[in-house]
N, C-alpha and C. Protein backbone atom coordinates (compact mmCIF):
# COMPACT_ATOMS: atom_id res chain seq x y z
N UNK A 1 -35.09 287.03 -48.95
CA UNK A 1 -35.48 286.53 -50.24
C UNK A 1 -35.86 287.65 -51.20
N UNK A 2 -36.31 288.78 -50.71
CA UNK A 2 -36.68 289.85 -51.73
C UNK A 2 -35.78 290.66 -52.33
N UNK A 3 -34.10 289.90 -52.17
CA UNK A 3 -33.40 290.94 -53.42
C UNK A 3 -32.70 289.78 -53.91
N UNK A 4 -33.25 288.57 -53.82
CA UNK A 4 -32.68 287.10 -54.61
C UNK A 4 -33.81 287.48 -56.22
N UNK A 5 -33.07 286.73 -57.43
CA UNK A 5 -33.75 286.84 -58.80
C UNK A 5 -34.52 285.95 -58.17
N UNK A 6 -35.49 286.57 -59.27
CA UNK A 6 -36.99 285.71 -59.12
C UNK A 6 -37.37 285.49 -60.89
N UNK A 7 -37.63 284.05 -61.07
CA UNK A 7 -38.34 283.77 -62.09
C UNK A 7 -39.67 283.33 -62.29
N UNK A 8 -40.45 283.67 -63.34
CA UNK A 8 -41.71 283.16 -63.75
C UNK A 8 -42.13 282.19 -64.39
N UNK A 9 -42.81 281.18 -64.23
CA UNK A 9 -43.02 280.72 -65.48
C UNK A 9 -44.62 279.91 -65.50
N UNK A 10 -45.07 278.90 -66.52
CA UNK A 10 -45.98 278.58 -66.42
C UNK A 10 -46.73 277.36 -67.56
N UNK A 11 -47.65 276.38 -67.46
CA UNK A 11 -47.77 275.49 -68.18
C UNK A 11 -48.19 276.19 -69.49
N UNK A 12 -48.99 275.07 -70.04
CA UNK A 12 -48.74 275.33 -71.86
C UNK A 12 -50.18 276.61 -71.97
N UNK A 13 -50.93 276.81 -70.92
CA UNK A 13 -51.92 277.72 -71.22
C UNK A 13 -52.11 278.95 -70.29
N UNK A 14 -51.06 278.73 -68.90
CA UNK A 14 -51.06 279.41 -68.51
C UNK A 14 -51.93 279.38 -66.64
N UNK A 15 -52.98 278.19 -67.19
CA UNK A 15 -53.75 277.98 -65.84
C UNK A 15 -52.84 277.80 -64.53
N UNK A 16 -51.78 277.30 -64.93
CA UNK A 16 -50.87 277.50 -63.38
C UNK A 16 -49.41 277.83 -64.18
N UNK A 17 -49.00 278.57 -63.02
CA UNK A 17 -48.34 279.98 -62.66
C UNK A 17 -47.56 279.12 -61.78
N UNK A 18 -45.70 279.45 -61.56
CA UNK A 18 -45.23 279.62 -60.73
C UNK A 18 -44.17 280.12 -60.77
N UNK A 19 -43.19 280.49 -59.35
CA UNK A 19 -41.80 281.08 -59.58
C UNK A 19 -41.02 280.37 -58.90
N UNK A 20 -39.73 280.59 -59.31
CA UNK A 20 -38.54 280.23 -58.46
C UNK A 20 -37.66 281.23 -57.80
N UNK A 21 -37.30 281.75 -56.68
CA UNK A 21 -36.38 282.31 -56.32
C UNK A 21 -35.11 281.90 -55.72
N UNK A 22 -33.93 282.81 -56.50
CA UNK A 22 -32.50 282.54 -55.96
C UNK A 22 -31.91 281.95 -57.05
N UNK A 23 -31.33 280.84 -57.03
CA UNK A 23 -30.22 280.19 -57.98
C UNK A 23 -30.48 278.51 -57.57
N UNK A 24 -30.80 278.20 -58.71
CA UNK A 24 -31.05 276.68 -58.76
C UNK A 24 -29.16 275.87 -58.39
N UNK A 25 -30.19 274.75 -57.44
CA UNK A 25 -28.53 273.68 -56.60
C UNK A 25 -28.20 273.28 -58.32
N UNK A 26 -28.51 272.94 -59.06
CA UNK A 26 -28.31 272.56 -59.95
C UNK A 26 -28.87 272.47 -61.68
N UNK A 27 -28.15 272.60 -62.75
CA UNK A 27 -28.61 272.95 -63.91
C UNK A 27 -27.98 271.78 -64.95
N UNK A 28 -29.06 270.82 -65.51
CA UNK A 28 -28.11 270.02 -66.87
C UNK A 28 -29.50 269.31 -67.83
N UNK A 29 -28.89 268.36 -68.21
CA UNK A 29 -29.67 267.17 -69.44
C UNK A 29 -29.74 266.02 -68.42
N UNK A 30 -31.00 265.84 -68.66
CA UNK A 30 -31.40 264.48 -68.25
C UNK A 30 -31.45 263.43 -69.43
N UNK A 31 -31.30 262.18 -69.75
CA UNK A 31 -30.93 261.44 -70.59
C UNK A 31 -32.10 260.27 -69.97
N UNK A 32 -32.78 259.88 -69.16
CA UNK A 32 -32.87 258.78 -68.03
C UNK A 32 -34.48 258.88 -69.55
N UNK A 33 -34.84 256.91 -69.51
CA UNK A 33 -36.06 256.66 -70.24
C UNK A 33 -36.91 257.65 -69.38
N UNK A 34 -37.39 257.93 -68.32
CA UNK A 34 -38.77 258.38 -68.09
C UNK A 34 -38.49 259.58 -68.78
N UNK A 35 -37.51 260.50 -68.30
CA UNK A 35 -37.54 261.86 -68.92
C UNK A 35 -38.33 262.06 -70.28
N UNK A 36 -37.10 261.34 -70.74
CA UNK A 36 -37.53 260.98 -72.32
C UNK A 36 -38.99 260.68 -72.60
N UNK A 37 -39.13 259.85 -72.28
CA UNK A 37 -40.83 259.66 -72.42
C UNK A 37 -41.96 260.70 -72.02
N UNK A 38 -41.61 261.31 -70.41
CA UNK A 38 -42.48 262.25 -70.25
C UNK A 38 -41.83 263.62 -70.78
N UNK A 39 -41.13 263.92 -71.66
CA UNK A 39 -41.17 264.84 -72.10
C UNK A 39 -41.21 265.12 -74.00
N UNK A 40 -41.51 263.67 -74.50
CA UNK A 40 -41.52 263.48 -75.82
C UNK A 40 -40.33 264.16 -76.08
N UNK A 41 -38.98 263.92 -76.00
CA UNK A 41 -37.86 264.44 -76.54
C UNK A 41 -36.84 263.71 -76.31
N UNK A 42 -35.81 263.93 -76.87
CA UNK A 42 -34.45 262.78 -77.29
C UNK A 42 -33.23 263.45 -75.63
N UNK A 43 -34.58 264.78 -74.51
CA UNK A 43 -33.74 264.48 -73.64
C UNK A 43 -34.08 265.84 -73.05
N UNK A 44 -34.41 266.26 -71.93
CA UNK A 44 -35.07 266.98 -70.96
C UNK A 44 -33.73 267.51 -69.72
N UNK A 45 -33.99 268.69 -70.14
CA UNK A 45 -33.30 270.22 -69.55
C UNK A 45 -33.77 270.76 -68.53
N UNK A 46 -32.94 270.15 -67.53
CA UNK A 46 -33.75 270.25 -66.03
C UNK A 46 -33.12 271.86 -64.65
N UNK A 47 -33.48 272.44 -64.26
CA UNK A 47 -32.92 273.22 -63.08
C UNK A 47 -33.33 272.37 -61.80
N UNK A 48 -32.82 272.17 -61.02
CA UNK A 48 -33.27 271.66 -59.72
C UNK A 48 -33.06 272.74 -58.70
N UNK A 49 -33.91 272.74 -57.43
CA UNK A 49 -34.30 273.81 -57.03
C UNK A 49 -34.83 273.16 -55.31
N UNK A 50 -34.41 274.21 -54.54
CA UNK A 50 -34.84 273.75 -53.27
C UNK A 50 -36.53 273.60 -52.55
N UNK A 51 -37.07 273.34 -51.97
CA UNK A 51 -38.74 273.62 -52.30
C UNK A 51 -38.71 274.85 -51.44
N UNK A 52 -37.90 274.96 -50.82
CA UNK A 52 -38.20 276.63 -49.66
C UNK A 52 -38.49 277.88 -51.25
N UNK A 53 -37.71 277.69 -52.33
CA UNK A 53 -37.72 278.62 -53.56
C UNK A 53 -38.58 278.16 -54.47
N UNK A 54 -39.51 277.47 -54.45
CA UNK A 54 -40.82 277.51 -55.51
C UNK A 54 -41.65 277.71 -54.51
N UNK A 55 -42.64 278.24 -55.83
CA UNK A 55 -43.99 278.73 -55.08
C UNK A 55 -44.90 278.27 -56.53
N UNK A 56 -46.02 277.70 -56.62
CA UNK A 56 -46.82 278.16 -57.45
C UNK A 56 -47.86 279.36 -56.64
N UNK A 57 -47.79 280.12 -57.96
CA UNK A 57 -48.60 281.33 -57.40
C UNK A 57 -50.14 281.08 -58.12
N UNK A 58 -50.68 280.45 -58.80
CA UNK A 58 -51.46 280.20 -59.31
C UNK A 58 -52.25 279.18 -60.21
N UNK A 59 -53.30 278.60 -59.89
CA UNK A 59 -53.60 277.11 -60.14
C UNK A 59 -52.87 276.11 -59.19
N UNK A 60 -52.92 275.89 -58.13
CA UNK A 60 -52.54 274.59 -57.50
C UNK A 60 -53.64 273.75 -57.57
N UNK A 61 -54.58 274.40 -57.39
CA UNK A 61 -55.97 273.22 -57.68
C UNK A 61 -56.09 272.80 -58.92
N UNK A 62 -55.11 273.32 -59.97
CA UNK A 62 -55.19 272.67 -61.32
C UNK A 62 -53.72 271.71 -61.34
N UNK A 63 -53.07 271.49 -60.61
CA UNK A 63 -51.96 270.82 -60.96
C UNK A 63 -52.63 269.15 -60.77
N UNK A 64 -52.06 268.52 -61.51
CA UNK A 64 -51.58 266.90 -61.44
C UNK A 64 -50.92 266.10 -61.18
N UNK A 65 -50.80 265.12 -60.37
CA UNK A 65 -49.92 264.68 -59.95
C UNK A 65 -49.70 263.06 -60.54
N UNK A 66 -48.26 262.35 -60.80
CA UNK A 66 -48.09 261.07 -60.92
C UNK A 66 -46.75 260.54 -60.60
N UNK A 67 -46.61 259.29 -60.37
CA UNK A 67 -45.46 258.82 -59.14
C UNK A 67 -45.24 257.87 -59.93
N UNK A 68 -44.20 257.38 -60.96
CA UNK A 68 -44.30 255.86 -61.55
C UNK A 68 -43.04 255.63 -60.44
N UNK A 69 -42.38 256.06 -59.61
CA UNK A 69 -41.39 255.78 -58.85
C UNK A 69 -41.86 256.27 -57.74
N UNK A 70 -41.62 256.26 -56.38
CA UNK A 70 -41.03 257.20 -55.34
C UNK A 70 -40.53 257.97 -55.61
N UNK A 71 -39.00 258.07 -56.00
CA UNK A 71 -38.33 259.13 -56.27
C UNK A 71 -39.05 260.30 -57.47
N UNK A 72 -39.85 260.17 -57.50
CA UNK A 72 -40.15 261.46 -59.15
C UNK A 72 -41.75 261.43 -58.62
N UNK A 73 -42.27 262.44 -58.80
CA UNK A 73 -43.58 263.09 -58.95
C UNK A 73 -43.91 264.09 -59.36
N UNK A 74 -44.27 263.77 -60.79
CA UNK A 74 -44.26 264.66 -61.94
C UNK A 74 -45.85 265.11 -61.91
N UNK A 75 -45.35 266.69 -62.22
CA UNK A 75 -46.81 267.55 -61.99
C UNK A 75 -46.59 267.96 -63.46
N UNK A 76 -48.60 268.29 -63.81
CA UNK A 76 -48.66 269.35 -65.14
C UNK A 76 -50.20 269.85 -64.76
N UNK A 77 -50.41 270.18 -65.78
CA UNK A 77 -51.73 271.09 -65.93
C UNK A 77 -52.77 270.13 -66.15
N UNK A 78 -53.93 270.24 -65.23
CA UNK A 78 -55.24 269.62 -65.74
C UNK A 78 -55.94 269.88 -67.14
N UNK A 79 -55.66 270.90 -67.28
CA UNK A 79 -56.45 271.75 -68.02
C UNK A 79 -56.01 271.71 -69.26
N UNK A 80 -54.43 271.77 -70.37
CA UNK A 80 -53.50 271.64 -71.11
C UNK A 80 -52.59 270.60 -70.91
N UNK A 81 -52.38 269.88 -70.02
CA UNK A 81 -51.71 268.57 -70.15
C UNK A 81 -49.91 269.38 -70.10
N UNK A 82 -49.77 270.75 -69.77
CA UNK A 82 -48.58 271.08 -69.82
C UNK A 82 -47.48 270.86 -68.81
N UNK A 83 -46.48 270.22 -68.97
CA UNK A 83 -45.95 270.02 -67.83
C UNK A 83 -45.22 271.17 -66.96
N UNK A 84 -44.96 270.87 -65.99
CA UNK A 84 -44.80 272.28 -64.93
C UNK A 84 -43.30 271.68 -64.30
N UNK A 85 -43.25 270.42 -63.54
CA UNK A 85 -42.12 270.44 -62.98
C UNK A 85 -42.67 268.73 -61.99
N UNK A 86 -41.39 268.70 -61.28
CA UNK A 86 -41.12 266.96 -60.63
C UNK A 86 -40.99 267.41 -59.54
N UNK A 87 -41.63 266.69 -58.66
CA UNK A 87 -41.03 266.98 -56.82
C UNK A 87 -40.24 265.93 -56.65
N UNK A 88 -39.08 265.92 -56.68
CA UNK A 88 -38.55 264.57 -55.61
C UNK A 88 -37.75 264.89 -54.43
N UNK A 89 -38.81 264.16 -54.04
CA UNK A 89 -38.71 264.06 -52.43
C UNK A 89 -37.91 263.48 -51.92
N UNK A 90 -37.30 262.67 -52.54
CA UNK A 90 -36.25 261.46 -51.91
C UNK A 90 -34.30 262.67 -51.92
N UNK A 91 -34.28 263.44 -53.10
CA UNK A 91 -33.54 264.51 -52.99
C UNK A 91 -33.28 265.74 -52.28
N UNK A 92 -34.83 266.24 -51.94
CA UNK A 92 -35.50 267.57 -51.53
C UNK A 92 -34.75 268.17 -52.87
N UNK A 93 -35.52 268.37 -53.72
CA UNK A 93 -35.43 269.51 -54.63
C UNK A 93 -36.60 269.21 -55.63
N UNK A 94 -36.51 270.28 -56.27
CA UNK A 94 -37.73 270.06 -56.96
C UNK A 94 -37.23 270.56 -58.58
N UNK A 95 -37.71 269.93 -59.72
CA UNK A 95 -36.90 269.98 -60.98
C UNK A 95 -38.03 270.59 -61.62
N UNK A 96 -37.71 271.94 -61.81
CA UNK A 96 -38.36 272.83 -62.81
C UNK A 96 -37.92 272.64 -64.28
N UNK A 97 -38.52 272.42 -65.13
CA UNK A 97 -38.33 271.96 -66.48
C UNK A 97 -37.51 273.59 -66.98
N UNK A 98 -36.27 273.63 -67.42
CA UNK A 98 -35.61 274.91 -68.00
C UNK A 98 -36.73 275.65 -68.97
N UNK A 99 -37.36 274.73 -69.86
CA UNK A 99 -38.11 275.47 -70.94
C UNK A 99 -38.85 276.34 -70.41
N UNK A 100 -39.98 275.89 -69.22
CA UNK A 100 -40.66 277.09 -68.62
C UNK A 100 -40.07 278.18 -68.25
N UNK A 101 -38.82 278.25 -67.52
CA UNK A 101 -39.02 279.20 -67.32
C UNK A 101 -38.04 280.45 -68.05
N UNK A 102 -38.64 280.89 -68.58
CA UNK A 102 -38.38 281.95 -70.21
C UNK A 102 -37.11 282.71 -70.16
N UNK A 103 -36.95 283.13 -68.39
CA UNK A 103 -36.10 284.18 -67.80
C UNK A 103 -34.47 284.09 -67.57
N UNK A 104 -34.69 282.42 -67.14
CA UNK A 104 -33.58 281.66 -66.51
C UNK A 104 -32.43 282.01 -67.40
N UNK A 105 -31.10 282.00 -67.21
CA UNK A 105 -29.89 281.96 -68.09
C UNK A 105 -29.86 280.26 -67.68
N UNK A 106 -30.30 279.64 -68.32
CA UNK A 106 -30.35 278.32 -68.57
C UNK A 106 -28.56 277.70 -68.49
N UNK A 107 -27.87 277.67 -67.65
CA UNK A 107 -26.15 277.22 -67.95
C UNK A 107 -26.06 276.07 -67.28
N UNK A 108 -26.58 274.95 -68.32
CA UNK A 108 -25.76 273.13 -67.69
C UNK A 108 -24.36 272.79 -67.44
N UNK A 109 -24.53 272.17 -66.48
CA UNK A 109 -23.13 271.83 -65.87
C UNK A 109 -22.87 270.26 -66.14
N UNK A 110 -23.92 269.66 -66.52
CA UNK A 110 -23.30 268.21 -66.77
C UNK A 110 -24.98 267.40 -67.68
N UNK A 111 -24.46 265.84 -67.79
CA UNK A 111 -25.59 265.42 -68.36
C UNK A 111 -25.58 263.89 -67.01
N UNK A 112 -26.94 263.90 -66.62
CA UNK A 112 -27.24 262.82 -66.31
C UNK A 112 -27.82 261.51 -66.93
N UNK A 113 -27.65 260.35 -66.69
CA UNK A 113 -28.27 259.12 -66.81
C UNK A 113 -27.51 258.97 -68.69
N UNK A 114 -26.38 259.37 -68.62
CA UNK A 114 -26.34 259.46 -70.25
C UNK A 114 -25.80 257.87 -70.63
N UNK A 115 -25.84 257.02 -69.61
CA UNK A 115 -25.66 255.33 -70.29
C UNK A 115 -27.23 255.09 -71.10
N UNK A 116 -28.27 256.17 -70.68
CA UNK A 116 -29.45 255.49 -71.51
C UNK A 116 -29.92 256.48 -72.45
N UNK A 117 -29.01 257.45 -73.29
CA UNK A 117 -29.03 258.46 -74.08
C UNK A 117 -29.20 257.60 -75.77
N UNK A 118 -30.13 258.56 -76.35
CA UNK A 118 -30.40 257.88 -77.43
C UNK A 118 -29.74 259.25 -78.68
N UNK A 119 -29.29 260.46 -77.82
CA UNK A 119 -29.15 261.72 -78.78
C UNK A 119 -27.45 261.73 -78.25
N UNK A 120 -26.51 261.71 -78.74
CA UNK A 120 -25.05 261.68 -78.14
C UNK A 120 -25.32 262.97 -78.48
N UNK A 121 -24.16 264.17 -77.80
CA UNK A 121 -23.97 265.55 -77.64
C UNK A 121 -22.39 265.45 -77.17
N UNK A 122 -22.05 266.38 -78.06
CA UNK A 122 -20.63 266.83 -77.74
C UNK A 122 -20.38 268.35 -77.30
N UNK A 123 -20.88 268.76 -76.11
CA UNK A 123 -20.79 269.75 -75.76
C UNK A 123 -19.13 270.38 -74.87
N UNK A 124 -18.75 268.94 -74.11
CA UNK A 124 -17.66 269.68 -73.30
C UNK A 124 -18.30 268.93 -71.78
N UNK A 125 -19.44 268.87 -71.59
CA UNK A 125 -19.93 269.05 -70.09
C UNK A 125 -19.89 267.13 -70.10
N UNK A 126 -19.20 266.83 -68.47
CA UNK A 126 -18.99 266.02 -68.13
C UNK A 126 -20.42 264.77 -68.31
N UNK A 127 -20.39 264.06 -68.97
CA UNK A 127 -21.39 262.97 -68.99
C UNK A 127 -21.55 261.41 -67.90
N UNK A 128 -22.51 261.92 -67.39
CA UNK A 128 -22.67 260.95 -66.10
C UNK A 128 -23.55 259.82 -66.63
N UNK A 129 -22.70 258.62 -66.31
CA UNK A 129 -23.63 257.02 -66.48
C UNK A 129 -24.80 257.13 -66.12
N UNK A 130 -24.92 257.55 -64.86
CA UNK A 130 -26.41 257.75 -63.90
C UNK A 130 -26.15 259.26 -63.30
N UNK A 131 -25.84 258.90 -62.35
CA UNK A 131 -26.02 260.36 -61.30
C UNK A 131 -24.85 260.56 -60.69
N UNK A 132 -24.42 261.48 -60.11
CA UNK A 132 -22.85 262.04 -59.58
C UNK A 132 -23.34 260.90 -57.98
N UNK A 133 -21.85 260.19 -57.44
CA UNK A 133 -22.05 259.62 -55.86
C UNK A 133 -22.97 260.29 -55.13
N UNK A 134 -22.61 261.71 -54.67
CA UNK A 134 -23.20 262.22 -53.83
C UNK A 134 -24.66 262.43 -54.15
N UNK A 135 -25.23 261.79 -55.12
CA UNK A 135 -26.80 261.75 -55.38
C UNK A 135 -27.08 260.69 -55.49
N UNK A 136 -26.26 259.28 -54.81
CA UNK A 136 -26.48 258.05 -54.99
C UNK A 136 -26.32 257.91 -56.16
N UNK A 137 -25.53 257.99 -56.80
CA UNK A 137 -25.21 257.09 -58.33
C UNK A 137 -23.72 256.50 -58.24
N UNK A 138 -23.88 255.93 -59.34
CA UNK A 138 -21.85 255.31 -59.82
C UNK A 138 -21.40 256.70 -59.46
N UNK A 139 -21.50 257.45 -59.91
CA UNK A 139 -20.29 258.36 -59.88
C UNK A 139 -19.83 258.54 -61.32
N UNK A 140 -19.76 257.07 -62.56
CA UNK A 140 -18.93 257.25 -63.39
C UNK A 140 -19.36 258.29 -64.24
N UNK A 141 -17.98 258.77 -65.06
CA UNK A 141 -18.31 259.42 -65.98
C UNK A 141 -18.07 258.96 -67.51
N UNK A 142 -19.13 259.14 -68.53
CA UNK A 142 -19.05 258.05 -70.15
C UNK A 142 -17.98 259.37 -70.96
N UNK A 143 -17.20 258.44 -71.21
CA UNK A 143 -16.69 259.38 -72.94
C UNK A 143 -17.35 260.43 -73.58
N UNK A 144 -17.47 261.00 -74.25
CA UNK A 144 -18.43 261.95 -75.24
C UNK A 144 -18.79 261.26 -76.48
């Protein structure tokens, strides 16, 4: 692991700290209502990531935790209300919010959940109803 990239990043004040090492399984737009909601935006820019490659290095006793599903357990800062990142467990990966981390070459490969998109984008990158099969979804893919 010590000649894999390593990134930094951290909530809105800083009280927790963490990194990722290596190369995220996956990089896109989330479209899905919770996103949206927990991230006050028309649509949330996710890396997903194995948990063997995060670490928080600082503040775990400040993180937060909430579950409106099984599948999602969204952490942030006690302290700033900043969000940090989602464990889901039902995937094994863990979804580091792109914005944190400053370093990343941020490159999406697709958009998820975009049947419940309220911002259309014409980028090129394949737009998924829900989620690709092999993550339990349709599979389908929407028009642009």
């Amino acid at each position: 692991m010590s000649d894999a990239k390593s990134h930094s990043g951290s909530c809105f004040c800083g009280a927790v700290q963490f990194a990722v090492t290596g190369e995220p399984v996956a990089m896109g737009y989330c479209h899905c209502d919770s996103c949206r909601h927990w991230s006050a935006g028309p649509v949330n820019a996710f890396s997903l990531w194995p948990p063997s490659n995060f670490q928080i290095t600082k503040g775990a006793d400040n993180v937060a935790n909430y579950a409106k599903t099984p599948g999602s357990q969204r952490k942030w800062c006690k302290t700033c209300g900043g969000h940090v990142f989602t464990d889901h467990p039902q995937m094994g990966l863990i979804d580091v919010y792109a914005a944190v981390l400053p370093t990343l070459d941020f490159k999406p490969a697709l958009h998820v959940f975009y049947g419940e998109t309220k911002l259309r984008i014409k980028d090129g990158l394949p737009k998924m109803k829900d989620v690709p099969a092999e993550m339990g979804g349709s599979g389908e893919v929407l028009p642009e």
